[in-house]
C-alpha atoms as a PDB file:
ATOM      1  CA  UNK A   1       8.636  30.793  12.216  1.00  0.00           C
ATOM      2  CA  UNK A   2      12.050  28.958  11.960  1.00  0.00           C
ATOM      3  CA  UNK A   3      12.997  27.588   8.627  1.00  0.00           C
ATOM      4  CA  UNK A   4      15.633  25.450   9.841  1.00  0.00           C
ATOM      5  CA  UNK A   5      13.002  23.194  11.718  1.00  0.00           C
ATOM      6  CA  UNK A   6      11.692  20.422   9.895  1.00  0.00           C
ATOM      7  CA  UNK A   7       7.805  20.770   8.911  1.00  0.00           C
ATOM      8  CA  UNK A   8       5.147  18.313  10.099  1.00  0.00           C
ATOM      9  CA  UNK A   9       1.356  19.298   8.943  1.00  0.00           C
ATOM     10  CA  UNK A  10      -0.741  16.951  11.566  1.00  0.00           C
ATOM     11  CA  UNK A  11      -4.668  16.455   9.984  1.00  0.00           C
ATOM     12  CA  UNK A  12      -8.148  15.521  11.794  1.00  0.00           C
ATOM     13  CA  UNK A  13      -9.455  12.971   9.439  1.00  0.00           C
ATOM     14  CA  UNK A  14     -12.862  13.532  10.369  1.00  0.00           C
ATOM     15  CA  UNK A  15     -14.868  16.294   9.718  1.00  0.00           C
ATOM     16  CA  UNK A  16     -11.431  18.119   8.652  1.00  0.00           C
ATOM     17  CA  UNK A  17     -10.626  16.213   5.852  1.00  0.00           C
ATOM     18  CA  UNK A  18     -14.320  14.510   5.486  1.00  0.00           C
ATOM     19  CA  UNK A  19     -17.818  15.935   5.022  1.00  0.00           C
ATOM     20  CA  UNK A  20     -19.128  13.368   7.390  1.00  0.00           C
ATOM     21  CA  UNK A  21     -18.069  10.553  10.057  1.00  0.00           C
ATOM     22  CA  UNK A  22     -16.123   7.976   8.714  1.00  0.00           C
ATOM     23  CA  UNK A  23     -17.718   5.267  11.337  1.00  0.00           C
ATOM     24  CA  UNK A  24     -21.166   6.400  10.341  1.00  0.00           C
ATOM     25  CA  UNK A  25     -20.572   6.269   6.717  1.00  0.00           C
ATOM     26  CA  UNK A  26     -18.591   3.091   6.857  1.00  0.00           C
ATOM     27  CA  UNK A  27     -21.283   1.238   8.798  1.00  0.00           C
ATOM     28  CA  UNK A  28     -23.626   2.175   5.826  1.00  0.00           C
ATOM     29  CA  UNK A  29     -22.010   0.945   3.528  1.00  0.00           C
ATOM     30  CA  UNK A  30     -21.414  -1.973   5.195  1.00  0.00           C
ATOM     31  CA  UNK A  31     -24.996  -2.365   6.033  1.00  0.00           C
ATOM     32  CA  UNK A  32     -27.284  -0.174   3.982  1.00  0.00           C
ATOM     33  CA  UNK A  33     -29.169   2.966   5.557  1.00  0.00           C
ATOM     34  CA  UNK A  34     -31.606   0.457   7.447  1.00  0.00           C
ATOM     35  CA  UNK A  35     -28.910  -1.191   9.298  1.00  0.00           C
ATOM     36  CA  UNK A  36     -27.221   1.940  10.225  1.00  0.00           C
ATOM     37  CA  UNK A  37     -30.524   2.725  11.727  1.00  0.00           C
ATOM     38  CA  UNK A  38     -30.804  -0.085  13.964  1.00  0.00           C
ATOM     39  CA  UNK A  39     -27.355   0.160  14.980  1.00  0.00           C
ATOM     40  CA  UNK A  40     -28.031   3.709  15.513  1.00  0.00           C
ATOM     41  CA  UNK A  41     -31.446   2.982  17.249  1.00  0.00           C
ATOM     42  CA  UNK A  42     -29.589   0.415  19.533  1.00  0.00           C
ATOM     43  CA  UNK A  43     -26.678   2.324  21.485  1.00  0.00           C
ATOM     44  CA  UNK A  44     -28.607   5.568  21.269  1.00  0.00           C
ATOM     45  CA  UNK A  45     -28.904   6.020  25.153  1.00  0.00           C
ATOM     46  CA  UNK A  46     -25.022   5.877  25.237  1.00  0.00           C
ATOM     47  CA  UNK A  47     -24.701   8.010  22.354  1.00  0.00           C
ATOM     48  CA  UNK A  48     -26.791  10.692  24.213  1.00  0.00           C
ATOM     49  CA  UNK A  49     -24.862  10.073  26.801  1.00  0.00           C
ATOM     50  CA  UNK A  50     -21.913  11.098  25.024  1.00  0.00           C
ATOM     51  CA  UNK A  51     -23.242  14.078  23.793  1.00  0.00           C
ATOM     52  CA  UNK A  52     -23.559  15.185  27.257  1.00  0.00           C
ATOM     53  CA  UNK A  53     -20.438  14.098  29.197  1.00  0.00           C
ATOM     54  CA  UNK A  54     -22.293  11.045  30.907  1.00  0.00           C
ATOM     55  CA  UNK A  55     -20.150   8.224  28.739  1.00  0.00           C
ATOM     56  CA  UNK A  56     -16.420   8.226  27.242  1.00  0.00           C
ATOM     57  CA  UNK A  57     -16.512   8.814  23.560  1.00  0.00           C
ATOM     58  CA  UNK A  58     -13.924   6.010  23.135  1.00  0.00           C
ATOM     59  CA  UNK A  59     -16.033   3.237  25.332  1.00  0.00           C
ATOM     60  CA  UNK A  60     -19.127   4.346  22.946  1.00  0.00           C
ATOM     61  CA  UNK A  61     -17.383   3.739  19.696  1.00  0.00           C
ATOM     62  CA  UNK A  62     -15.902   0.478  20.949  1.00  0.00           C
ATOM     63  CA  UNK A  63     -19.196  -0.552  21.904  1.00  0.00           C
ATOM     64  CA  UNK A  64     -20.775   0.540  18.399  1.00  0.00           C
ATOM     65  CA  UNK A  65     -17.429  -0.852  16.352  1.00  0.00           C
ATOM     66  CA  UNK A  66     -17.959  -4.222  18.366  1.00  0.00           C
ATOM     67  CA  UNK A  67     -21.762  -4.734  17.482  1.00  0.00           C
ATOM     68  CA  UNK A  68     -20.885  -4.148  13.950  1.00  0.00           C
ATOM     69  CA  UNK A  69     -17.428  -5.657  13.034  1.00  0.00           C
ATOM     70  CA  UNK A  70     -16.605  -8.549  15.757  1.00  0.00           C
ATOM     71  CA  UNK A  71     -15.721 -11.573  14.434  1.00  0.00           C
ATOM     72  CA  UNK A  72     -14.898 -10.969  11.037  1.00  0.00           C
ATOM     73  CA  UNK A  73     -11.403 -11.752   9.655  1.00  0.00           C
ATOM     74  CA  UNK A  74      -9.139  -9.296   9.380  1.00  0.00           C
ATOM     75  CA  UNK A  75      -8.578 -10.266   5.679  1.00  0.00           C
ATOM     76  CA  UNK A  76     -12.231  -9.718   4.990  1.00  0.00           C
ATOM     77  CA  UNK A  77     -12.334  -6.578   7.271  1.00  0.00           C
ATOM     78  CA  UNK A  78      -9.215  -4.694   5.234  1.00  0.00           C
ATOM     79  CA  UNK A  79     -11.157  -5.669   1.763  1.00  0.00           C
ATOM     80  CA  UNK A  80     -13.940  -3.607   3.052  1.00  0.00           C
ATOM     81  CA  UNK A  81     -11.979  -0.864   4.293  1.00  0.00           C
ATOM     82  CA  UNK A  82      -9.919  -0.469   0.625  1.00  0.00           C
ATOM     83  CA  UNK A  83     -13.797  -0.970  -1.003  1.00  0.00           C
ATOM     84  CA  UNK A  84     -14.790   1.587   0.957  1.00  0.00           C
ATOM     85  CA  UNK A  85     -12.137   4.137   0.458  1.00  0.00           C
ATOM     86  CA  UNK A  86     -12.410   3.297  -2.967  1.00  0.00           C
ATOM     87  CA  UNK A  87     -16.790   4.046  -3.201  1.00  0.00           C
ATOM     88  CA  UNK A  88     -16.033   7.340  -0.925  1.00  0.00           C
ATOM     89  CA  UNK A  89     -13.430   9.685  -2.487  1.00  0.00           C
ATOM     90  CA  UNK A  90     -16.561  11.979  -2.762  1.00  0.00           C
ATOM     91  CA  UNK A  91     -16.610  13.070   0.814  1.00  0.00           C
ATOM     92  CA  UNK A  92     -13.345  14.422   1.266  1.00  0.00           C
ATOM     93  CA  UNK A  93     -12.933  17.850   1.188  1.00  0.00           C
ATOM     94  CA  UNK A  94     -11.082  19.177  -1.664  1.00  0.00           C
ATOM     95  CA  UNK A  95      -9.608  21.950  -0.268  1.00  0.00           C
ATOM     96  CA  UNK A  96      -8.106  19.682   2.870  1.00  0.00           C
ATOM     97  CA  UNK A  97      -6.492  16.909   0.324  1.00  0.00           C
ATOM     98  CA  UNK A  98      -4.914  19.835  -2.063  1.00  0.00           C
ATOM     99  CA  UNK A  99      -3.422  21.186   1.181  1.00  0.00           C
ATOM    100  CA  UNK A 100      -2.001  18.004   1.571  1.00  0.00           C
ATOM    101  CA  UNK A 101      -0.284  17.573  -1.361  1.00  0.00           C
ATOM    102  CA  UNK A 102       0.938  21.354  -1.873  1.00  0.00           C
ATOM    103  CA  UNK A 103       2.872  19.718   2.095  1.00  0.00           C
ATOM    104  CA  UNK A 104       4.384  17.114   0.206  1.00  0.00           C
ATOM    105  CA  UNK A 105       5.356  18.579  -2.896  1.00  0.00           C
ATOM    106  CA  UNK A 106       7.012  21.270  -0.442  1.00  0.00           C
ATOM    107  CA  UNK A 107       9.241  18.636   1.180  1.00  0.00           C
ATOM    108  CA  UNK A 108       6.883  18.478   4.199  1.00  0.00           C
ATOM    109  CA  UNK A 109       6.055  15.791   6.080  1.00  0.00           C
ATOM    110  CA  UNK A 110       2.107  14.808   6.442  1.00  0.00           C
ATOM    111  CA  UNK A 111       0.493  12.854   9.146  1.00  0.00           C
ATOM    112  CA  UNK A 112      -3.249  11.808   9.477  1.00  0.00           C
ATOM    113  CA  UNK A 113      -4.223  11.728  13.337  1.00  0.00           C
ATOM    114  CA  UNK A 114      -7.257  10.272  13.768  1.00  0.00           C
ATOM    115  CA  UNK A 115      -9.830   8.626  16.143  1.00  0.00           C
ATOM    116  CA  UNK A 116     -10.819   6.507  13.327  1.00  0.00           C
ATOM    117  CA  UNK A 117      -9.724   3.055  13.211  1.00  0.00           C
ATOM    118  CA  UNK A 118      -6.785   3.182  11.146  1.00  0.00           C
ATOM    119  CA  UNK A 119      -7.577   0.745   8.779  1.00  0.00           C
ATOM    120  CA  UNK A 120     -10.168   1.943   7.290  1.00  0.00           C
ATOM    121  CA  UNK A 121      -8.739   5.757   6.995  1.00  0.00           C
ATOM    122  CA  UNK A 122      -5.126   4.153   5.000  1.00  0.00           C
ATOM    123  CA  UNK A 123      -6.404   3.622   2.299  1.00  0.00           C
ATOM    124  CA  UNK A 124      -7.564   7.105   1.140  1.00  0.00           C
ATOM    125  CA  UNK A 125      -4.095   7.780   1.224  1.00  0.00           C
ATOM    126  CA  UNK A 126      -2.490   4.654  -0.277  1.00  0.00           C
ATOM    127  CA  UNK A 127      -1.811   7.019  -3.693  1.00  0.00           C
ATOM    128  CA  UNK A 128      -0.374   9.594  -1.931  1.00  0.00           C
ATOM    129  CA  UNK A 129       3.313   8.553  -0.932  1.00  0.00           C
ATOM    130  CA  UNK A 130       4.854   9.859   2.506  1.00  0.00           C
ATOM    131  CA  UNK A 131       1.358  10.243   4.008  1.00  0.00           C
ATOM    132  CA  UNK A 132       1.460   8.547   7.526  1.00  0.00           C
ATOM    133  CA  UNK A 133      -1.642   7.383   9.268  1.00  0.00           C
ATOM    134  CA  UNK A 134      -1.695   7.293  12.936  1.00  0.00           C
ATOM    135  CA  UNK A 135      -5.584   6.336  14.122  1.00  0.00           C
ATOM    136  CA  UNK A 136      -7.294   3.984  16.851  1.00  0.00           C
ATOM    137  CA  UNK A 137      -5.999   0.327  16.112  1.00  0.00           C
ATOM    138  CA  UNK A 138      -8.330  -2.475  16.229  1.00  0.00           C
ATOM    139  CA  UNK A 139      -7.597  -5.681  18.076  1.00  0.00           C
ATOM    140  CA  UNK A 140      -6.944  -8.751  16.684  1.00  0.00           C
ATOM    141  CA  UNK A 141      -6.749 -12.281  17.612  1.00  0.00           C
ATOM    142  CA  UNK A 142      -6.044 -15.234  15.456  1.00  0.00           C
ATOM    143  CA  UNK A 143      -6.759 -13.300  12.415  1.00  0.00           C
ATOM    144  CA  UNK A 144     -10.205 -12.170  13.720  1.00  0.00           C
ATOM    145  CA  UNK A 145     -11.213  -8.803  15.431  1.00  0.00           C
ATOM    146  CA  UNK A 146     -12.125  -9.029  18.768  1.00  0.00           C
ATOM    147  CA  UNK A 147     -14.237  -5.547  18.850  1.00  0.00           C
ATOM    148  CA  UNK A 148     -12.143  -4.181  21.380  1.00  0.00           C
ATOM    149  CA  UNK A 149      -9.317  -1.380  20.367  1.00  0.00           C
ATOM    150  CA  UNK A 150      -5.869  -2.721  20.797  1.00  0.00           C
ATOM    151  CA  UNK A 151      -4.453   0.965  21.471  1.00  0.00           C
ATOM    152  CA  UNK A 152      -6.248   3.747  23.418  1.00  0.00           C
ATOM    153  CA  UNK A 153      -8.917   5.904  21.617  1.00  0.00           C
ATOM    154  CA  UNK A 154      -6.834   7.963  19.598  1.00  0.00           C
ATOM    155  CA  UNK A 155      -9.030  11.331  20.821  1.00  0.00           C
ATOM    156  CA  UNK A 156      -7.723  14.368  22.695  1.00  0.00           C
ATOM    157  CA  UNK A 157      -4.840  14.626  24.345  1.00  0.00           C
ATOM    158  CA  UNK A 158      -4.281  10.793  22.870  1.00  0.00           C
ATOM    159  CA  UNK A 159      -3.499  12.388  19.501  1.00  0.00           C
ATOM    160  CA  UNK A 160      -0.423  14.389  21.415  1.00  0.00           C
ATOM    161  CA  UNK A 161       0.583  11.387  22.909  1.00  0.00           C
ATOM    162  CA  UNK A 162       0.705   9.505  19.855  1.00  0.00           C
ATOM    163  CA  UNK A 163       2.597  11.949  17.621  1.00  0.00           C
ATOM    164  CA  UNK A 164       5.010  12.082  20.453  1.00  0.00           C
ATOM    165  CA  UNK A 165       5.447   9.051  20.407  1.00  0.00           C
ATOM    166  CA  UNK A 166       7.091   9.413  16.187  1.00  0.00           C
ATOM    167  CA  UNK A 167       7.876  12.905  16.886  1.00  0.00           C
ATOM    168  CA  UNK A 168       9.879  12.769  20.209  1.00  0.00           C
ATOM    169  CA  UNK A 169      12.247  15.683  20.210  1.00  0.00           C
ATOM    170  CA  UNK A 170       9.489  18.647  20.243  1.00  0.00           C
ATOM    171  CA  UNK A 171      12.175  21.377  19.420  1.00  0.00           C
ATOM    172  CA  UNK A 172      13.481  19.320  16.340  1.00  0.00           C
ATOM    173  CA  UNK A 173       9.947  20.115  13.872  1.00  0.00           C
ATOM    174  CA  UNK A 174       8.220  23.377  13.642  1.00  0.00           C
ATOM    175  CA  UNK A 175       4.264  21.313  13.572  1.00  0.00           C
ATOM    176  CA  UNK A 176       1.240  22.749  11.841  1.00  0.00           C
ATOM    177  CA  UNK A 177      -2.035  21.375  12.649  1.00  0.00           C
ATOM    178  CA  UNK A 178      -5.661  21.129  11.025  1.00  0.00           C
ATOM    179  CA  UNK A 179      -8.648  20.108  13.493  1.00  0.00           C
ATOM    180  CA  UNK A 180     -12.512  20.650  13.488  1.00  0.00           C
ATOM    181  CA  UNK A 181     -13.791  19.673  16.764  1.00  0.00           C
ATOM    182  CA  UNK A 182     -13.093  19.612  20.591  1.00  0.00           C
ATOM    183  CA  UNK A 183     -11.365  16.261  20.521  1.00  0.00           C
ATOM    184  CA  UNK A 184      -8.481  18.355  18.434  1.00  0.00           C
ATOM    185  CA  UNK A 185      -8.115  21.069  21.268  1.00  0.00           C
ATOM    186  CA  UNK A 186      -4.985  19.511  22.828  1.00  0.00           C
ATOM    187  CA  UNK A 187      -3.725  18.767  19.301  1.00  0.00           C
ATOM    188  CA  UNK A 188      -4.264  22.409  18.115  1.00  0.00           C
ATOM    189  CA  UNK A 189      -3.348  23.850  21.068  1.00  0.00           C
ATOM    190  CA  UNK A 190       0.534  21.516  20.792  1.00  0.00           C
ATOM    191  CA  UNK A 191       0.976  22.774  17.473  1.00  0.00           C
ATOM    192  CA  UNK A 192       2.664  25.973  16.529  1.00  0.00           C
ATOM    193  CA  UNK A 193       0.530  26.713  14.000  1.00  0.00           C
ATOM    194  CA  UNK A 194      -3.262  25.733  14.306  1.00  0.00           C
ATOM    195  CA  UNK A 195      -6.141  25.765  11.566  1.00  0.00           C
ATOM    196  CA  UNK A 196      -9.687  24.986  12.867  1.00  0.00           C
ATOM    197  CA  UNK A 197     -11.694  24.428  10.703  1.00  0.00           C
ATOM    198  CA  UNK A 198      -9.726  25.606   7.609  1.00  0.00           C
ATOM    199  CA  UNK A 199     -11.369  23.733   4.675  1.00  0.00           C
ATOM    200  CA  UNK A 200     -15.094  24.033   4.626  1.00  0.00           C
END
């Protein structure tokens, strides 16, 4: 390990940091148990078909995120996302949030990476200062969401791409990362320190 390199801790958000998936537990409480069944029930072919390689993850949760959130202001749609944050503080994971502050009482910096749209996973963090968010970004147009992502699905070797894209000079930060699932390979795999599954 070199000391003289700054120190970037890169999180999942997902599963790493949650007990369960943000989407799935933001659609409910948008919509109650019963209409995250039926949204469920609907694109449950392509969800399969995720499960086995047959559809892109990303195209599947655009599909899902469209269904359930097009056409609603983006006022009205960050409201809900700070609500939500603000009725869920009971599935983080403990362990995964202390980590992140012993990081930034250390000096360290902290970055979320997440396929989540970012909106919705900000707000968790709004009381912890220095904590950057880097996530899928939704589209919008005239103020309204379109239901399409305005960036690519921030999965894979996306979440590389993207902390590149902050973090361009790789031999400038010594980076320690925290994933949970196979769309963190690439990330883990980047850092030089990886943690899979570190907090359950």
């Amino acid at each position: 390990m070199d000391f003289t390199l700054e120190r970037i801790n890169a999180f999942d958000f997902d599963g790493t940091l949650t007990e369960n998936d943000s989407l799935i537990e933001f659609i409910r409480f948008n919509r109650g148990n019963k209409g995250l069944l039926l949204c469920l029930l609907r694109f449950l072919p392509f969800l399969i078909g995720m499960k086995i390689g047959l559809c892109r993850n990303g195209t599947v949760k655009q599909r899902i995120f469209s269904y359930c959130f097009k056409g609603m202001t983006v006022t009205d749609f960050d409201e809900l996302c700070r609500k939500f944050a603000d009725g869920s503080w009971g599935m983080l994971r403990p362990k995964g949030i202390a980590k992140i502050k012993e990081a930034l009482a250390n000096g360290e910096r902290v970055v979320i990476v997440s396929t989540s749209i970012d909106n919705w996973v900000k707000p968790f963090f709004r009381e912890l200062e220095g904590v950057l968010v880097i996530g899928t970004t939704a589209e919008v147009n005239n103020d309204v969401l379109t239901g399409r992502f305005l960036t690519k699905y921030c999965y894979g070797k996306e979440k590389v791409n993207r902390l590149l894209q902050l973090f361009q000079k790789r031999t400038d930060y010594w980076l320690i990362a925290y994933g949970d699932s196979q769309d963190d390979f690439e990330l883990l795999d980047f850092a030089n320190e990886a943690y899979y599954r570190p907090f359950e």
